[in-house]
C-alpha atoms as a PDB file:
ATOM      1  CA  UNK A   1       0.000   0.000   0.000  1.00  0.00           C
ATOM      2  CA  UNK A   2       2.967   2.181   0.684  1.00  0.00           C
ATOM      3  CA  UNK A   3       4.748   2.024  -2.562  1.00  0.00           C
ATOM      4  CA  UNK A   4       1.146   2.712  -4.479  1.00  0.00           C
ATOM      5  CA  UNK A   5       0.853   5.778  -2.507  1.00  0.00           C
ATOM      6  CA  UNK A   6       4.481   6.910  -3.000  1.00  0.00           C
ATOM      7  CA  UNK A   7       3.883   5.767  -7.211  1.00  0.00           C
ATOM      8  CA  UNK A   8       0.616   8.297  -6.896  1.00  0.00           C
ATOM      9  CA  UNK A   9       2.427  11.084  -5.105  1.00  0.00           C
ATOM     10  CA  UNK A  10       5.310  10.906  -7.411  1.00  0.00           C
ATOM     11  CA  UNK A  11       2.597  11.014 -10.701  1.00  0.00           C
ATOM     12  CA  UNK A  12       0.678  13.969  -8.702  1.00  0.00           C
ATOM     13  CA  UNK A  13       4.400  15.523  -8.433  1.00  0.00           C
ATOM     14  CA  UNK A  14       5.801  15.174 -11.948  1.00  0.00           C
ATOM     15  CA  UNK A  15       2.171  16.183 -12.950  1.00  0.00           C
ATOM     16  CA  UNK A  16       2.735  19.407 -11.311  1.00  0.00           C
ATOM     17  CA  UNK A  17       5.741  19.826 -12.548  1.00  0.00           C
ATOM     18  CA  UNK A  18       5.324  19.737 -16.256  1.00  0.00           C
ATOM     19  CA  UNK A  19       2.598  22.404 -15.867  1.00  0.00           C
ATOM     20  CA  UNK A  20      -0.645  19.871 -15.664  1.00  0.00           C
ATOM     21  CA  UNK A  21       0.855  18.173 -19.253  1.00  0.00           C
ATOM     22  CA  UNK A  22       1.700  14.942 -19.962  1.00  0.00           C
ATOM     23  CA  UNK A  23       5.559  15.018 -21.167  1.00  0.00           C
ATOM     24  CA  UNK A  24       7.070  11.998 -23.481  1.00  0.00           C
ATOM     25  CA  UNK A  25      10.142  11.942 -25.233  1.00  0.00           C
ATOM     26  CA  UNK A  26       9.232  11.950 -28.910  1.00  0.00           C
ATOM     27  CA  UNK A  27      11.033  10.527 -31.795  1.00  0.00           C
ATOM     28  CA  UNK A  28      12.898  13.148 -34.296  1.00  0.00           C
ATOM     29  CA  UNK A  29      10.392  12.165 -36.989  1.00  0.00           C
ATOM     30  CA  UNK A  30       7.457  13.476 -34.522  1.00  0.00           C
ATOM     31  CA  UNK A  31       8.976  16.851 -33.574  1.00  0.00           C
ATOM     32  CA  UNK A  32       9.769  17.352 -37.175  1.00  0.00           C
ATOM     33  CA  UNK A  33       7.518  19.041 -39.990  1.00  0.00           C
ATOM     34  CA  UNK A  34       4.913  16.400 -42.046  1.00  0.00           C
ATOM     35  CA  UNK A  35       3.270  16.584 -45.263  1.00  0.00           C
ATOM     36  CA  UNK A  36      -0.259  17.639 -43.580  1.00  0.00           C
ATOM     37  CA  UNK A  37       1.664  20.681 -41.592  1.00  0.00           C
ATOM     38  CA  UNK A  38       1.625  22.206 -45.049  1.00  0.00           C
ATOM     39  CA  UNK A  39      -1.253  23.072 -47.702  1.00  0.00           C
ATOM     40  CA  UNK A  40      -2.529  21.118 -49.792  1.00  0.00           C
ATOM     41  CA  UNK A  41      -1.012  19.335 -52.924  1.00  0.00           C
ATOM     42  CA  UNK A  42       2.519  18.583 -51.242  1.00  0.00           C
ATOM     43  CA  UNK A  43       4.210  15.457 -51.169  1.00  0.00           C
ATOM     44  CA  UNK A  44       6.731  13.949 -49.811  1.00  0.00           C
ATOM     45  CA  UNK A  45      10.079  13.612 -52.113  1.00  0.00           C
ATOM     46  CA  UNK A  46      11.957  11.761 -49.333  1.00  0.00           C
ATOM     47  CA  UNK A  47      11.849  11.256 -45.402  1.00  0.00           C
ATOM     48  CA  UNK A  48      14.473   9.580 -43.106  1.00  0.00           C
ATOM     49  CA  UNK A  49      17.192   9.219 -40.303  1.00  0.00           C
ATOM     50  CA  UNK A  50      20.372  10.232 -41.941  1.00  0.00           C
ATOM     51  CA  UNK A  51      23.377   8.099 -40.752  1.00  0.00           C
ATOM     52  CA  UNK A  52      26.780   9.444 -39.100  1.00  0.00           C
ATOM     53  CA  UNK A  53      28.225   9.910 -42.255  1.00  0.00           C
ATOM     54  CA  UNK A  54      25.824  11.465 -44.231  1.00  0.00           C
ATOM     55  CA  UNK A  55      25.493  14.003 -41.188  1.00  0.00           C
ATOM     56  CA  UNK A  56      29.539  14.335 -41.395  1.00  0.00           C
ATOM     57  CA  UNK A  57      29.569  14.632 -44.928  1.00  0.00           C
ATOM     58  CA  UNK A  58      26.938  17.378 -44.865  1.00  0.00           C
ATOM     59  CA  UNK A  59      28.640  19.352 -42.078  1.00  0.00           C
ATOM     60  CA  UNK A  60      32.537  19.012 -42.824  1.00  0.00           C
ATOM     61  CA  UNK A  61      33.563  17.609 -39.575  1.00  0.00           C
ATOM     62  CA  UNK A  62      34.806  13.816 -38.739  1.00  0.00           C
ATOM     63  CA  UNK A  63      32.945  11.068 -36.916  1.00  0.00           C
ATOM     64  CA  UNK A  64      34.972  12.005 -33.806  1.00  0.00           C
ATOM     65  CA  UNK A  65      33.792  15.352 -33.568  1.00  0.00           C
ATOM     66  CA  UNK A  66      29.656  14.045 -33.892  1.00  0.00           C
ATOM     67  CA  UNK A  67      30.677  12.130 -30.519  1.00  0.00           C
ATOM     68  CA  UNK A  68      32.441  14.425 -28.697  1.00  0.00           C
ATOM     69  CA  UNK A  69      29.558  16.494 -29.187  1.00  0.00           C
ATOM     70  CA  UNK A  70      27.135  14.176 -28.133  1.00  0.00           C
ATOM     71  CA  UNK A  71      25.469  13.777 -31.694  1.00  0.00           C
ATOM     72  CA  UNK A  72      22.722  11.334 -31.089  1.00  0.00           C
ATOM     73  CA  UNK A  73      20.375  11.551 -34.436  1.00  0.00           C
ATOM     74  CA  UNK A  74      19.118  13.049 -37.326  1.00  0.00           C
ATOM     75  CA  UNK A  75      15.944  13.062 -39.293  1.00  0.00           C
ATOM     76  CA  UNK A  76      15.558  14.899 -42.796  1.00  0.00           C
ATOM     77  CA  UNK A  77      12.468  15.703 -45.191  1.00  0.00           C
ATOM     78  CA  UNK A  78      12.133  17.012 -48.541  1.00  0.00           C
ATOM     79  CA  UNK A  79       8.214  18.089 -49.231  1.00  0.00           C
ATOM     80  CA  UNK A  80       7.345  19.217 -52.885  1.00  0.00           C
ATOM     81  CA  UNK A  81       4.416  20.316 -55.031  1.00  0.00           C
ATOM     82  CA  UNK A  82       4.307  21.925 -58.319  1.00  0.00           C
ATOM     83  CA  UNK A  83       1.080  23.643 -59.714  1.00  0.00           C
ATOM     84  CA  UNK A  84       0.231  26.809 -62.127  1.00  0.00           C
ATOM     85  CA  UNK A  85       2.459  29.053 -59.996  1.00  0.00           C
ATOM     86  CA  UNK A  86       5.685  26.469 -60.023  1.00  0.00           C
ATOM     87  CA  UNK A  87       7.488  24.465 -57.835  1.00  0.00           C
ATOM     88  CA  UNK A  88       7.143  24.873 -54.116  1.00  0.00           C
ATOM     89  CA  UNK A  89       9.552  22.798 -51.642  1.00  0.00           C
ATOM     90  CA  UNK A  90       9.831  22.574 -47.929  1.00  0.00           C
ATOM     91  CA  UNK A  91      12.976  21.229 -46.085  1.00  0.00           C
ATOM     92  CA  UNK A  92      12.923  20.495 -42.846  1.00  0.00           C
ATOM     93  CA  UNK A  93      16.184  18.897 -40.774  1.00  0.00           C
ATOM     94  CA  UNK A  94      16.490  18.108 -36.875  1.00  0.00           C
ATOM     95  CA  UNK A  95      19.837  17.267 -34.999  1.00  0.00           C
ATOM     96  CA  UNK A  96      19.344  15.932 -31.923  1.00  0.00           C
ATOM     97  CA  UNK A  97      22.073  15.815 -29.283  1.00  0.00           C
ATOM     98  CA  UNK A  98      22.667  14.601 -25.759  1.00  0.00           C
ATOM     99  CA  UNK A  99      22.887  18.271 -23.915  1.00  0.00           C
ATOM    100  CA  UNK A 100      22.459  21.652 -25.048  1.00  0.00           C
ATOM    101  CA  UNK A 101      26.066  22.533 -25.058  1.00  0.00           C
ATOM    102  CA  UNK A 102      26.790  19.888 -28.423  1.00  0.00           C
ATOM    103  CA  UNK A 103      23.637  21.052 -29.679  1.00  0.00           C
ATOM    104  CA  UNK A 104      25.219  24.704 -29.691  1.00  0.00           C
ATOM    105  CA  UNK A 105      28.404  23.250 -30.993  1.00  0.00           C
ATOM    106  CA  UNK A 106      26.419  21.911 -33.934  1.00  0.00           C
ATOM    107  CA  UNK A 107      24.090  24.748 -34.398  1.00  0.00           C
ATOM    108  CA  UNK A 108      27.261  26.980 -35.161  1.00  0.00           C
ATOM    109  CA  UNK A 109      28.784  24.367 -37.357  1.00  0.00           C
ATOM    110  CA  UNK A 110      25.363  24.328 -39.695  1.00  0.00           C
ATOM    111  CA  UNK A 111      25.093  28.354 -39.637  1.00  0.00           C
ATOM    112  CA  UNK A 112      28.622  28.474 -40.675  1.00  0.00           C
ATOM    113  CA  UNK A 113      28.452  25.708 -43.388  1.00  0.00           C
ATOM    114  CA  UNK A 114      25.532  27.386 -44.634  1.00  0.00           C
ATOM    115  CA  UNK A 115      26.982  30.914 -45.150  1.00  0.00           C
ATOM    116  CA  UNK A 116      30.547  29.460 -45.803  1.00  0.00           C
ATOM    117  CA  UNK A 117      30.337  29.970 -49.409  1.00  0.00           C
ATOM    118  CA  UNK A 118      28.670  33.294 -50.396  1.00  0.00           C
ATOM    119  CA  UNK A 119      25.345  31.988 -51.760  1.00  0.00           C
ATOM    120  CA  UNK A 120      23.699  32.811 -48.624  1.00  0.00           C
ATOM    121  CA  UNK A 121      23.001  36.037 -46.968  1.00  0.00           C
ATOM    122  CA  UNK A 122      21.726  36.685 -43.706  1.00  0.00           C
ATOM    123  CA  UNK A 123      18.032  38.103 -43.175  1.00  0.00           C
ATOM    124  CA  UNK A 124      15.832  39.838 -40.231  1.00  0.00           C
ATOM    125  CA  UNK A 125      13.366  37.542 -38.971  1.00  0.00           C
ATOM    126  CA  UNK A 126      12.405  37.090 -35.599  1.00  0.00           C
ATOM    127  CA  UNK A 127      13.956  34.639 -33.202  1.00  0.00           C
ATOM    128  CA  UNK A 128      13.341  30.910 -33.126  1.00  0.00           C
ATOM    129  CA  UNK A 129      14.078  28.773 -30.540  1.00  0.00           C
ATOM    130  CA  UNK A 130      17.108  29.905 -28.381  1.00  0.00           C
ATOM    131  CA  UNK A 131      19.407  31.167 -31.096  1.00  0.00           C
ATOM    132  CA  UNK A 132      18.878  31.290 -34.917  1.00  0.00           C
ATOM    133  CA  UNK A 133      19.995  32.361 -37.876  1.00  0.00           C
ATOM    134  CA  UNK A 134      17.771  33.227 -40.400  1.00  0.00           C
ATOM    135  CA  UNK A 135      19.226  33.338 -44.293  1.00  0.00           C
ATOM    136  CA  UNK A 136      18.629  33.986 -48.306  1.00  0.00           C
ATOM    137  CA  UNK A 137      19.626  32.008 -50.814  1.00  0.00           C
ATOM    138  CA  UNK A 138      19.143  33.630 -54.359  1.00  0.00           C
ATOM    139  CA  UNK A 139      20.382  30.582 -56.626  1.00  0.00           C
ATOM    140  CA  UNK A 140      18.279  29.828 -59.838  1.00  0.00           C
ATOM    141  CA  UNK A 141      15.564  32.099 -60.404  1.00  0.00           C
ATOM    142  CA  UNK A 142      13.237  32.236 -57.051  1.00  0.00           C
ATOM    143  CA  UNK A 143      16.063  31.311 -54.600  1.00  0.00           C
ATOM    144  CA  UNK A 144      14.652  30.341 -50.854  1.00  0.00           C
ATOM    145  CA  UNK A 145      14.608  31.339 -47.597  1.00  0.00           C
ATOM    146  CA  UNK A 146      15.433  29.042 -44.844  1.00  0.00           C
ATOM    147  CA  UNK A 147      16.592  29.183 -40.844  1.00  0.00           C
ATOM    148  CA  UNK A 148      19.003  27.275 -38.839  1.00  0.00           C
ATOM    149  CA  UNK A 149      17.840  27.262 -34.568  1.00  0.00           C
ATOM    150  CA  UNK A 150      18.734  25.706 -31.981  1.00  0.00           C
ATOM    151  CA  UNK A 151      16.041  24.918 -28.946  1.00  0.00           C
ATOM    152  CA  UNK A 152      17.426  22.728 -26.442  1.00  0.00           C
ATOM    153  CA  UNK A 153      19.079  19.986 -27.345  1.00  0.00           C
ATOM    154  CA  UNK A 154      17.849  19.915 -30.685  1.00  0.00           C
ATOM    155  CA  UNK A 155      19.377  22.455 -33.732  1.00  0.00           C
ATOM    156  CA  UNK A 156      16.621  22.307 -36.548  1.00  0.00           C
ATOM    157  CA  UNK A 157      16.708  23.462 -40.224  1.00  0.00           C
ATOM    158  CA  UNK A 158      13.672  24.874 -42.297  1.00  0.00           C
ATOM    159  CA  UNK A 159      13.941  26.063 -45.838  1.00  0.00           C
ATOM    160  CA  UNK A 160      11.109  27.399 -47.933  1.00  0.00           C
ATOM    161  CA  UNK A 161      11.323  28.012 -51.766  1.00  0.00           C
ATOM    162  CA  UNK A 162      10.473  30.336 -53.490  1.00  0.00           C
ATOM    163  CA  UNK A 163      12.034  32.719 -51.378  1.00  0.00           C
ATOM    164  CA  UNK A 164       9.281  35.146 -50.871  1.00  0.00           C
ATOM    165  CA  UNK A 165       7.150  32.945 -48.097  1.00  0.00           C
ATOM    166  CA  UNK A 166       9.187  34.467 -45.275  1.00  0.00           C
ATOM    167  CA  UNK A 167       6.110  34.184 -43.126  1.00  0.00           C
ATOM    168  CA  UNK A 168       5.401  30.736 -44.150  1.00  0.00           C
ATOM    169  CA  UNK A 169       9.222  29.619 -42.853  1.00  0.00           C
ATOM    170  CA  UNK A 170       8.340  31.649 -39.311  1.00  0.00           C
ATOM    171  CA  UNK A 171       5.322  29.948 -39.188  1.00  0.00           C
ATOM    172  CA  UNK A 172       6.773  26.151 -39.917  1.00  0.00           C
ATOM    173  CA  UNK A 173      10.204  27.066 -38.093  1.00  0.00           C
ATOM    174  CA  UNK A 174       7.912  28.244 -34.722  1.00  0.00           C
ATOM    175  CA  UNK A 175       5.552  25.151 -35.596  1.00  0.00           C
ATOM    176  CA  UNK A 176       8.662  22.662 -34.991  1.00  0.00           C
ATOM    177  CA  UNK A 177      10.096  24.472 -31.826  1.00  0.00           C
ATOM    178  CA  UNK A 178       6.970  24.545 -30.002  1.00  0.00           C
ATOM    179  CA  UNK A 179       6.834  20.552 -30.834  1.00  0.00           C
ATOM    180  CA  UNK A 180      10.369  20.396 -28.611  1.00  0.00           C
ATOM    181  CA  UNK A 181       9.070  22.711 -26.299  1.00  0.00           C
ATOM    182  CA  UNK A 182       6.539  19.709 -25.881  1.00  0.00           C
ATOM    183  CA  UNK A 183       7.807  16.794 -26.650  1.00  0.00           C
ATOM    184  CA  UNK A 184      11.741  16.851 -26.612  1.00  0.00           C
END
């Protein structure tokens, strides 16, 4: 009788704690965007966990690096549509890591890979997440707009094209954070 009281005051406890809200972890492919976030007529080009080296690749850095940094996952989608006004695409990324501090490590790593090479320019949007960097690509003839935050644990890439839906990126960028707010 004693331990089902102490399991009840520790529910009542963590219950309290979260703010009245049940809190799971969540799986990278929950916290990140899906096909019915967006409007209608997207679909998915391609969806997964990328592997160590595909993240190591992407980001210039070596395998010991990703684990000295506590690298723990990473889950990528590519969403597309094409009607009379052209092609639309959303990208959405997420990095987990195991504290806060890699995750900051990382988030400055995928900022500076992403304005490394002059195709990108910085932009004023509003913050996302705990730090972000929000950025303009114009290559081809639309160009898109994208942002790189980090929240947490967690450093999280949206991209938008064409690159005039700046309030459509704030609205899916701020759509994934409050997710890991929630969930991660």
């Amino acid at each position: 009788m004693k331990m089902f009281r102490r399991l009840i005051v520790s529910a009542i406890g963590l219950f309290a704690l979260t703010g009245g809200q049940a809190v799971a972890a969540a799986s990278l492919q929950t916290i990140a965007l899906r096909v019915n976030n967006l409007r209608p007529g997207y679909t998915t080009a391609n969806a997964g966990y990328m592997s160590e080296a595909a993240l190591a690749q992407q980001y210039h850095v070596n395998f010991g690096q990703l684990k000295y940094y506590g690298w723990t996952s990473s889950f990528d989608a590519l969403y597309v549509r094409r009607d009379a006004t052209g092609l639309g695409e959303v990208g959405n990324k997420v990095d987990q890591y195991s504290s806060g501090v890699g995750a900051h490590w990382g988030y400055r790593v995928a900022v500076q890979n992403t304005l490394c090479c002059g195709k990108y320019h910085t932009i004023a949007l509003p913050l996302v997440g705990q730090e972000s960097t929000s950025f303009l690509a114009n290559t081809g003839t639309r160009g898109f707009v994208g942002v790189k935050f980090r929240e947490g644990k967690y450093v999280v890439g949206v991209a938008v094209l064409p690159g005039t839906k700046r309030a459509s990126l704030l609205l899916l960028a701020r759509l994934v954070d409050q997710r890991i707010r929630l969930w991660g």
